[in-house]
Protein backbone atom coordinates (compact mmCIF):
# COMPACT_ATOMS: atom_id res chain seq x y z
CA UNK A 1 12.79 -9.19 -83.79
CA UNK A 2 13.35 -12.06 -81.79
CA UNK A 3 15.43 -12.91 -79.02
CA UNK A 4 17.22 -15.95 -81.01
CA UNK A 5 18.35 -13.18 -83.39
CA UNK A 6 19.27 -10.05 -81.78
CA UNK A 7 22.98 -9.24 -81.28
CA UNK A 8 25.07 -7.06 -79.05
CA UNK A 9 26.49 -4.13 -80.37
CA UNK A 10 28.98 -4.34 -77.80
CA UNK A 11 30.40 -7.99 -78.11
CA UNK A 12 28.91 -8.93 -81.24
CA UNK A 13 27.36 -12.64 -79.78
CA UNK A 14 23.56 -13.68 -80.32
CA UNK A 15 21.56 -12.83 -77.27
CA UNK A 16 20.21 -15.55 -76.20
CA UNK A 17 18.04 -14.70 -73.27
CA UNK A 18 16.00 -11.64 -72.75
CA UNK A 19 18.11 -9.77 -70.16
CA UNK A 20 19.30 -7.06 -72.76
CA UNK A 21 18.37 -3.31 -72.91
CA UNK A 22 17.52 -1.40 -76.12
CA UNK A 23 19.16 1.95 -76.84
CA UNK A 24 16.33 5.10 -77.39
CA UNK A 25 19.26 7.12 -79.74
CA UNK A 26 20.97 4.52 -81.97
CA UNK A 27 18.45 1.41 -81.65
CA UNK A 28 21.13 -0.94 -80.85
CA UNK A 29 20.44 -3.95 -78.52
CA UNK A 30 23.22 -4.67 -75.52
CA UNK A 31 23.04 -7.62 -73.35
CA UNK A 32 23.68 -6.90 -69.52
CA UNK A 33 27.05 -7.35 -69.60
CA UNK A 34 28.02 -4.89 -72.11
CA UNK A 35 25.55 -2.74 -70.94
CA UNK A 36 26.82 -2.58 -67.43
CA UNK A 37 23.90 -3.25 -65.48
CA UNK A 38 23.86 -5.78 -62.98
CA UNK A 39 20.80 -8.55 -63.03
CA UNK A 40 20.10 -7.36 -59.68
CA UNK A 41 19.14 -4.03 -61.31
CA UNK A 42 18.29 -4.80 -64.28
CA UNK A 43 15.26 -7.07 -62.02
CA UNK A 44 14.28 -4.64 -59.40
CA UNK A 45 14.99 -1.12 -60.83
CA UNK A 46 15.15 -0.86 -63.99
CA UNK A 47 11.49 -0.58 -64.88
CA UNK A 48 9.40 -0.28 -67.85
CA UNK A 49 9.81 3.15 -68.43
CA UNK A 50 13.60 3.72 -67.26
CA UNK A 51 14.31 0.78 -69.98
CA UNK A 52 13.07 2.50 -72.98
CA UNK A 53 14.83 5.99 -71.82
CA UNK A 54 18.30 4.17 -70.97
CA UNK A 55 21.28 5.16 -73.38
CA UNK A 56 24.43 3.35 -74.48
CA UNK A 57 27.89 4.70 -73.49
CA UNK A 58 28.39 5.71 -76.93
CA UNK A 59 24.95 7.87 -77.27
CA UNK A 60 26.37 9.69 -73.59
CA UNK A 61 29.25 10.48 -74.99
CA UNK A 62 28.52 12.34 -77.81
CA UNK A 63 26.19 14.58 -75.72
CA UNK A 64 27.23 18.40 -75.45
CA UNK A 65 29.71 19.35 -72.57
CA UNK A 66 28.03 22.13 -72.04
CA UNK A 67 24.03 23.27 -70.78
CA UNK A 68 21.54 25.09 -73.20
CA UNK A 69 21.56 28.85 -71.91
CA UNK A 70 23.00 30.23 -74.70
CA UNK A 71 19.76 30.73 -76.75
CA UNK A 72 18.46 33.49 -78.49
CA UNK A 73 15.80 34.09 -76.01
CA UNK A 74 17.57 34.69 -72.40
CA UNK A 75 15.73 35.43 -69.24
CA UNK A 76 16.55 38.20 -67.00
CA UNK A 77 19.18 36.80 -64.90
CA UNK A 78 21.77 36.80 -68.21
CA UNK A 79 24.01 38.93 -66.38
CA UNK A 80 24.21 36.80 -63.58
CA UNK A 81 27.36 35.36 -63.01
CA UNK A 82 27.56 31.98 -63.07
CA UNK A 83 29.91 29.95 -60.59
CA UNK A 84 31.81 26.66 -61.60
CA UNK A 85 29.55 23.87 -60.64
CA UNK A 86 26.75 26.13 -60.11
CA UNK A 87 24.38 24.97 -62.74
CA UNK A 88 21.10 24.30 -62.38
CA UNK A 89 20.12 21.07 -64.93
CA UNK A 90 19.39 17.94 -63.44
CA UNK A 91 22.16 15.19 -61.72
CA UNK A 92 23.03 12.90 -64.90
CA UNK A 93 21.70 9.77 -65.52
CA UNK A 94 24.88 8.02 -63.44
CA UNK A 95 23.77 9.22 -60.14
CA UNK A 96 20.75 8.14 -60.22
CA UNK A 97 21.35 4.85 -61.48
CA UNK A 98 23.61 4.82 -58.16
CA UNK A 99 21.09 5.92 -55.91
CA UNK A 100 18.46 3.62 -57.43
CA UNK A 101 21.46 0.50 -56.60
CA UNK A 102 21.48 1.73 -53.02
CA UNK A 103 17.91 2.15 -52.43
CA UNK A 104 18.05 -1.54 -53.90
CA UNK A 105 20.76 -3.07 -51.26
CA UNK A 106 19.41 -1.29 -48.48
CA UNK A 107 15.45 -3.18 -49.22
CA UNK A 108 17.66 -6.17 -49.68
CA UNK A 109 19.73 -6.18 -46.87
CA UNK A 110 16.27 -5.30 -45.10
CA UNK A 111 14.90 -8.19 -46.21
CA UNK A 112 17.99 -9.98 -45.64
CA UNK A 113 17.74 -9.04 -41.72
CA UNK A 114 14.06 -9.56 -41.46
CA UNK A 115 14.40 -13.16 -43.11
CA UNK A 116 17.54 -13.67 -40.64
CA UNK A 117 15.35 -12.81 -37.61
CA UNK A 118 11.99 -15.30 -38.88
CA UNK A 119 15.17 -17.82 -39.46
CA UNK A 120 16.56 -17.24 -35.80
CA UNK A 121 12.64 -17.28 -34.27
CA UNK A 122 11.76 -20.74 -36.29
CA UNK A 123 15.65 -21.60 -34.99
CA UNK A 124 14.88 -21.04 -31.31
CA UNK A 125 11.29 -22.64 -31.76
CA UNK A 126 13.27 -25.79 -33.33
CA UNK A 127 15.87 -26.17 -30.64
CA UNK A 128 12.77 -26.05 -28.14
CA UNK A 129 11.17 -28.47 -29.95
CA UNK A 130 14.52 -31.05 -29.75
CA UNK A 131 14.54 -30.40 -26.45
CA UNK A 132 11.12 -31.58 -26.13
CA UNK A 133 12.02 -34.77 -28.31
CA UNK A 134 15.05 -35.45 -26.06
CA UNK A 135 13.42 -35.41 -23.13
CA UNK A 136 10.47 -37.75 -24.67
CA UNK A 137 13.54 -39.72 -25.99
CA UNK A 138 14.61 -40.04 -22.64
CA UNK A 139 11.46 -40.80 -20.88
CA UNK A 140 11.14 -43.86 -23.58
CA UNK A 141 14.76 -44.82 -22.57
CA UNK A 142 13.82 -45.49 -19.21
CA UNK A 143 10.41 -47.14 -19.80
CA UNK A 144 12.19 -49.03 -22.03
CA UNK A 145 14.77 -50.24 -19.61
CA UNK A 146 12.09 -50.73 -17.06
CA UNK A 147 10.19 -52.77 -19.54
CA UNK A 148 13.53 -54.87 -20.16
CA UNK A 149 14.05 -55.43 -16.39
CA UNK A 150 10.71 -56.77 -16.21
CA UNK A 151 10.24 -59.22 -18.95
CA UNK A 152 13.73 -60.43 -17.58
CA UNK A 153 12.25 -61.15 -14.90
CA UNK A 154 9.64 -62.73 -15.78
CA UNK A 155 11.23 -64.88 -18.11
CA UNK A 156 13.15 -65.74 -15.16
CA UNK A 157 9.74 -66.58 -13.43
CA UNK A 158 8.57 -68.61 -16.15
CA UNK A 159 12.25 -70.53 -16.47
CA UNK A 160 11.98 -70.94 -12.88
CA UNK A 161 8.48 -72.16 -13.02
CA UNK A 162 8.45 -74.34 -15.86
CA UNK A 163 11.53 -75.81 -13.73
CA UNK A 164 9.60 -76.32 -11.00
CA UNK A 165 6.41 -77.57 -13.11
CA UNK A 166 8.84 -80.24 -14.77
CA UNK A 167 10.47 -81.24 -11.42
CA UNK A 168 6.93 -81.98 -10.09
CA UNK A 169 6.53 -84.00 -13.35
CA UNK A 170 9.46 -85.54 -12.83
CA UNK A 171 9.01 -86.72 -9.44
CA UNK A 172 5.00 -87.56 -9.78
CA UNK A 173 6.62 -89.63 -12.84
CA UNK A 174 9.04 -91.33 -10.55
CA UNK A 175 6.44 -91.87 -7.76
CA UNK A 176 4.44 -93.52 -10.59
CA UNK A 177 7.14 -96.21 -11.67
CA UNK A 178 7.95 -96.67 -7.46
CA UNK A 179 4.47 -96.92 -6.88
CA UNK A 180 4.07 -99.57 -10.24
CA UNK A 181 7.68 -101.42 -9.21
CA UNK A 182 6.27 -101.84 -5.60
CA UNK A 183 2.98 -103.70 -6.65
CA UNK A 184 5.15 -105.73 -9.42
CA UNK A 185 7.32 -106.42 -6.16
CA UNK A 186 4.71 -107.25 -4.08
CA UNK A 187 2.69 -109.80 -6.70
CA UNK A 188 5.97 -111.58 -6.08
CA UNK A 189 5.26 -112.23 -2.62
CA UNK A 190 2.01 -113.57 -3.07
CA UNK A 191 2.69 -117.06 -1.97
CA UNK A 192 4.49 -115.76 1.15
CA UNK A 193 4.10 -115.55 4.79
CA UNK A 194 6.58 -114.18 7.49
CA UNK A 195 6.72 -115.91 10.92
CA UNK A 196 8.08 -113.67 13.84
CA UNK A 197 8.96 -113.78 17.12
CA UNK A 198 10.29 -117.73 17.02
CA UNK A 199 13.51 -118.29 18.81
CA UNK A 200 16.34 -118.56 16.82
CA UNK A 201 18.73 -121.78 17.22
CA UNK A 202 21.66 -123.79 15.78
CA UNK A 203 21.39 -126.22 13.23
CA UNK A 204 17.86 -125.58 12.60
CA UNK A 205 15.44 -127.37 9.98
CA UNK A 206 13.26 -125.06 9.28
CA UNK A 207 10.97 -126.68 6.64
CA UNK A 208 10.09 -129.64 9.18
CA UNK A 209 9.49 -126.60 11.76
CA UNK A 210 7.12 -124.89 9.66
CA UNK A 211 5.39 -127.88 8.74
CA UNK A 212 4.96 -128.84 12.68
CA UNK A 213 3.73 -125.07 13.35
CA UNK A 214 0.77 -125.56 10.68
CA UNK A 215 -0.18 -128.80 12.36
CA UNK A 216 0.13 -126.93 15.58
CA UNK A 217 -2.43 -124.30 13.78
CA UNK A 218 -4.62 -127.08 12.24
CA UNK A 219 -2.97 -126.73 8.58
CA UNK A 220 -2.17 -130.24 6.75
CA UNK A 221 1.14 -129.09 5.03
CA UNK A 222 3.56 -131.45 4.02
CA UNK A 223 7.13 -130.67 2.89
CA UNK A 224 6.41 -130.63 -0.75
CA UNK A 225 4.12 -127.55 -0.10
CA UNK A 226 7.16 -125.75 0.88
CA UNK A 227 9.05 -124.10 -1.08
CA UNK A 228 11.61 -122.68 0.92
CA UNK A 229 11.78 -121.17 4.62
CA UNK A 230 14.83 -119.05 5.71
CA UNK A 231 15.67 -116.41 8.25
CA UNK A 232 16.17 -112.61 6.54
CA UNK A 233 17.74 -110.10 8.69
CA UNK A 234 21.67 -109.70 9.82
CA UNK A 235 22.78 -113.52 11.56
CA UNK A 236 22.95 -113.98 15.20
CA UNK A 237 25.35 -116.13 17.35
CA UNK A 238 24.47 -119.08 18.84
CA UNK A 239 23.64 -117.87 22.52
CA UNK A 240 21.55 -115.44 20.80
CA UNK A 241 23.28 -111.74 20.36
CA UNK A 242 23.73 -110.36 17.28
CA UNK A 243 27.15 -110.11 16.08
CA UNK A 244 26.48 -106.77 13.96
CA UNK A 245 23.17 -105.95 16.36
CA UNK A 246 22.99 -105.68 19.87
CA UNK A 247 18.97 -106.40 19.89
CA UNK A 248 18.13 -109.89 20.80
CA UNK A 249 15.12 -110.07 18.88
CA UNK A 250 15.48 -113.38 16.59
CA UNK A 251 15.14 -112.99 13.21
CA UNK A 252 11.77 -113.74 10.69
CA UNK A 253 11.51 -116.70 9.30
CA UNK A 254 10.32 -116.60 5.26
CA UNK A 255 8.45 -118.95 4.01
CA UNK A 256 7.02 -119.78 0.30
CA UNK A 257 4.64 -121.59 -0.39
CA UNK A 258 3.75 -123.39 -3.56
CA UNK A 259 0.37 -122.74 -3.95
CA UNK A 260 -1.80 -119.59 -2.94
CA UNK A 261 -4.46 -121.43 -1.22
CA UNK A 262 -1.80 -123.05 1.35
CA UNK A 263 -0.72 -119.77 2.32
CA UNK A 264 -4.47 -118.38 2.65
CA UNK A 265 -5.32 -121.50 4.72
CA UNK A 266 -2.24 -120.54 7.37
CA UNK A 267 -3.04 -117.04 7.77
CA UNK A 268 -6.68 -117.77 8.30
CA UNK A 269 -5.65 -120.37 11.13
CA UNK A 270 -3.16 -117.65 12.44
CA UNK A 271 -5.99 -115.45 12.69
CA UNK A 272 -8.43 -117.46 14.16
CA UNK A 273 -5.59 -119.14 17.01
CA UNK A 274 -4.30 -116.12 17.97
CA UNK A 275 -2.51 -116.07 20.85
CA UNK A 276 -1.02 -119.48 20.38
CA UNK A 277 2.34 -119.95 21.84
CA UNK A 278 5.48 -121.90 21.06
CA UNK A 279 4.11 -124.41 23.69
CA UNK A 280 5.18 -127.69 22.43
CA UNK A 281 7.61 -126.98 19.17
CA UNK A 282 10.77 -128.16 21.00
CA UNK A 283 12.04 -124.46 21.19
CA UNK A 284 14.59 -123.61 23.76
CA UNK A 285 13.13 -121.00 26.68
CA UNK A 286 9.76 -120.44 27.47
CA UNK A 287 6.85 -120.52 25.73
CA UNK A 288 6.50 -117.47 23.49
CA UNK A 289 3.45 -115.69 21.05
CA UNK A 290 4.28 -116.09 17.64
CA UNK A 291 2.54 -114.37 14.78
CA UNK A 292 2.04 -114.98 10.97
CA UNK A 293 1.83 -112.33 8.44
CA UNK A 294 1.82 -111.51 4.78
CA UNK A 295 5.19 -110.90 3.19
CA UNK A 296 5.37 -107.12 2.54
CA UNK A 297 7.65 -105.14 0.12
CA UNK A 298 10.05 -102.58 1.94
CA UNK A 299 8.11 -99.71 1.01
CA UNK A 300 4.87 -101.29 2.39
CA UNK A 301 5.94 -102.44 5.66
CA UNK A 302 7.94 -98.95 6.39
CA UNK A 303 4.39 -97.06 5.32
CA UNK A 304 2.36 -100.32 7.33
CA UNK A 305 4.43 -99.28 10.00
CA UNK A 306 3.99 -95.77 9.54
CA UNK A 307 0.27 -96.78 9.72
CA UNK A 308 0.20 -98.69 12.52
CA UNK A 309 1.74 -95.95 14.83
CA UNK A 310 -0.59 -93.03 13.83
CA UNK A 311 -3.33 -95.51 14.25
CA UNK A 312 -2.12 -96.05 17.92
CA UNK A 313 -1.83 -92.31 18.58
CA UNK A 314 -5.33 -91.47 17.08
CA UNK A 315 -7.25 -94.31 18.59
CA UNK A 316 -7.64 -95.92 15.20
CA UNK A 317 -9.22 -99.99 15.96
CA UNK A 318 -8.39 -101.25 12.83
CA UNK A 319 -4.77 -101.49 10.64
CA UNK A 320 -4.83 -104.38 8.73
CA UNK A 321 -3.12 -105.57 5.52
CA UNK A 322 -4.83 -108.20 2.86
CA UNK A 323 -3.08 -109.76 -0.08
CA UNK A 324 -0.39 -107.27 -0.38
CA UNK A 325 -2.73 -103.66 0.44
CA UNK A 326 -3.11 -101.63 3.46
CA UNK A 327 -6.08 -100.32 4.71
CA UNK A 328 -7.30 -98.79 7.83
CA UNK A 329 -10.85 -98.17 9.95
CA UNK A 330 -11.54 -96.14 12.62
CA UNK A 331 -13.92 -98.77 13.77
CA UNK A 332 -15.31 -102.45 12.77
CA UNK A 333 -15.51 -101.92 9.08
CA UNK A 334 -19.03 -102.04 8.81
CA UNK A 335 -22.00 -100.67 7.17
CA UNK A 336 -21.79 -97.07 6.90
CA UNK A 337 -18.18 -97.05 8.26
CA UNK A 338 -15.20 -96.60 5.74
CA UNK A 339 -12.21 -98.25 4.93
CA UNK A 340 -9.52 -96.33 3.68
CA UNK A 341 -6.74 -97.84 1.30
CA UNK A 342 -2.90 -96.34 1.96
CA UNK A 343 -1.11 -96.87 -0.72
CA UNK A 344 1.67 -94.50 -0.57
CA UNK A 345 2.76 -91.05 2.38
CA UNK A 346 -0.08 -89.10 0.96
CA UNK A 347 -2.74 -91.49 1.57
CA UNK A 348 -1.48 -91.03 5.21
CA UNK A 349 -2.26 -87.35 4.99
CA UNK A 350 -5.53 -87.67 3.35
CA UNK A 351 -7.04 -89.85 5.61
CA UNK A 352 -5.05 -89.09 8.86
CA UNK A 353 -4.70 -85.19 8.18
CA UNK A 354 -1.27 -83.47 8.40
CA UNK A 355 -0.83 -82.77 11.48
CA UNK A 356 -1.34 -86.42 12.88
CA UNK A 357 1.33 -87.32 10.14
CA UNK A 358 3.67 -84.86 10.82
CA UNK A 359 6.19 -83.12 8.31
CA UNK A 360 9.12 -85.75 8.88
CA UNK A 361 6.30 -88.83 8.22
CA UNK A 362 4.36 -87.04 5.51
């Protein structure tokens, strides 16, 4: 029959699995329950053989009381008497069903205890191996850190260089537009000369005096070829001290010129009379040496100046400026001998070296 339509004998439901047990006397079927057997047992000790030989309550009970030695056929020892509890048939069917549940429990709770102590080894070989992780963990903590401090600081590097990289940008930008403003500056002056060293009086004309000093230098110049001619520099008083200055040194005298080629024709006769005095102008004092330059932006007569001294100091013949540029030569510019254009502080250091230029000049 099959499982689907067996039913207990005891609680009259369908059995609906196959943990039931089959009576040998009356042939009735018992789930677990009724039958009092535990799944435990009815797994491990129940076999195949105690199954088929197991009885319901109700077969047990209606067993004789009493043992089989009243038979027609006795053995010797009938006259034996027997003692209450004495007998010799076998321990019923409940005791051993008791000692198989105990033989059960104590394999289980051996099992039990051996799977506790492979749980407490793999346990301690787990908290070993966390340990090991947490101290990894921690090794990687402080690399980490270590790696943070250092990209930190080179981030600061970089910021810091970059800084610096666009400050020298910056500033080689600026020296650019200075450097571009100064020769804008200096086209300007083109068509002027500065006159030094002339004594310095009141009431002055100094477009007729100009024109009588190129005469003086062999230069036809009349007053239309003059543009303008003033003194530049703080005033002085009339006997000759400065009122914001204590030098006595008069003042330049500026002159422009209308046309280019004027002012070329006076610094070539400066150059070629030189040494010519004031001998003859109708200057107060004695007669004095006078000189005739180009007109030079601020920045190139500081850095002509600048020139000139090193120059001096390194025994430098020639320091000489020519429509608006410096230039220098250790001797008569000449085949095989250089001339050096100075345009700006570093020129000064690339052609007279740092140490003749000094950190304050360079």
């Amino acid at each position: 029959m099959a499982p689907g339509k067996l039913k207990c004998a005891g609680c009259l439901q369908v059995i609906t699995d196959r943990q039931y047990l089959r009576c040998c006397v009356c042939s009735q079927y018992y789930d677990i329950i009724c039958a009092n057997v535990s799944e435990q047992r009815f797994r491990n000790t129940l076999t195949g053989q105690h199954r088929l030989n197991w009885k319901c309550d109700a077969c047990k009970n209606m067993e004789p009381k009493v043992d089989n030695s009243n038979t027609p056929l006795r053995e010797h020892d009938d006259k034996v008497t027997r003692r209450r509890g004495a007998s010799v048939l076998s321990p019923p069917e409940e005791n051993s069903d008791a000692q198989w549940d105990m033989r059960s429990l104590i394999e289980e709770l051996r099992l039990f205890r051996k799977e506790m102590q492979e749980m407490r080894i793999q346990v301690q070989s787990f908290n070993e191996t966390l340990g090991a992780l947490m101290s990894r963990v921690d090794i990687c903590e402080d690399r980490l850190d270590d790696l943070t401090l250092r990209i930190d600081k080179l981030e600061r590097c970089d910021a810091a260089s970059e800084s610096v990289n666009n400050n020298t940008a910056l500033t080689n930008t600026i020296d650019s537009l200075k450097a571009e403003l100064n020769e804008r500056d200096q086209e300007l002056l083109m068509n002027d000369v500065e006159i030094t060293c002339i004594p310095e009086q009141k009431g002055e004309n100094l477009q007729h005096f100009v024109v009588t000093l190129a005469c003086k230098l062999g230069v036809q110049l009349e007053q239309r070829d003059v543009v303008s001619a003033v003194r530049v520099g703080r005033s002085l008083d009339v006997s000759g001290v400065g009122t914001s200055s204590s030098s006595p040194r008069p003042r330049p005298i500026v002159v422009r010129l209308v046309r280019r080629a004027v002012r070329e024709d006076l610094l070539h006769a400066a150059r070629v009379r030189r040494g010519v005095t004031t001998e003859g102008l109708d200057l107060p004092g004695p007669p004095r040496r006078f000189y005739i330059n180009e007109r030079l932006t601020r920045m190139n007569r500081l850095l002509f100046r600048q020139a000139r001294g090193i120059g001096v100091r390194l025994g430098w013949r020639f320091i000489w400026t020519k429509d608006g540029k410096i230039f220098g030569s250790r001797q008569h510019a000449g085949q095989g001998v250089p001339r050096h254009r100075l345009r700006n502080r570093a020129d000064l250091v690339r052609v007279f070296g740092p140490e003749a230029v000094g950190p304050t000049e360079a």
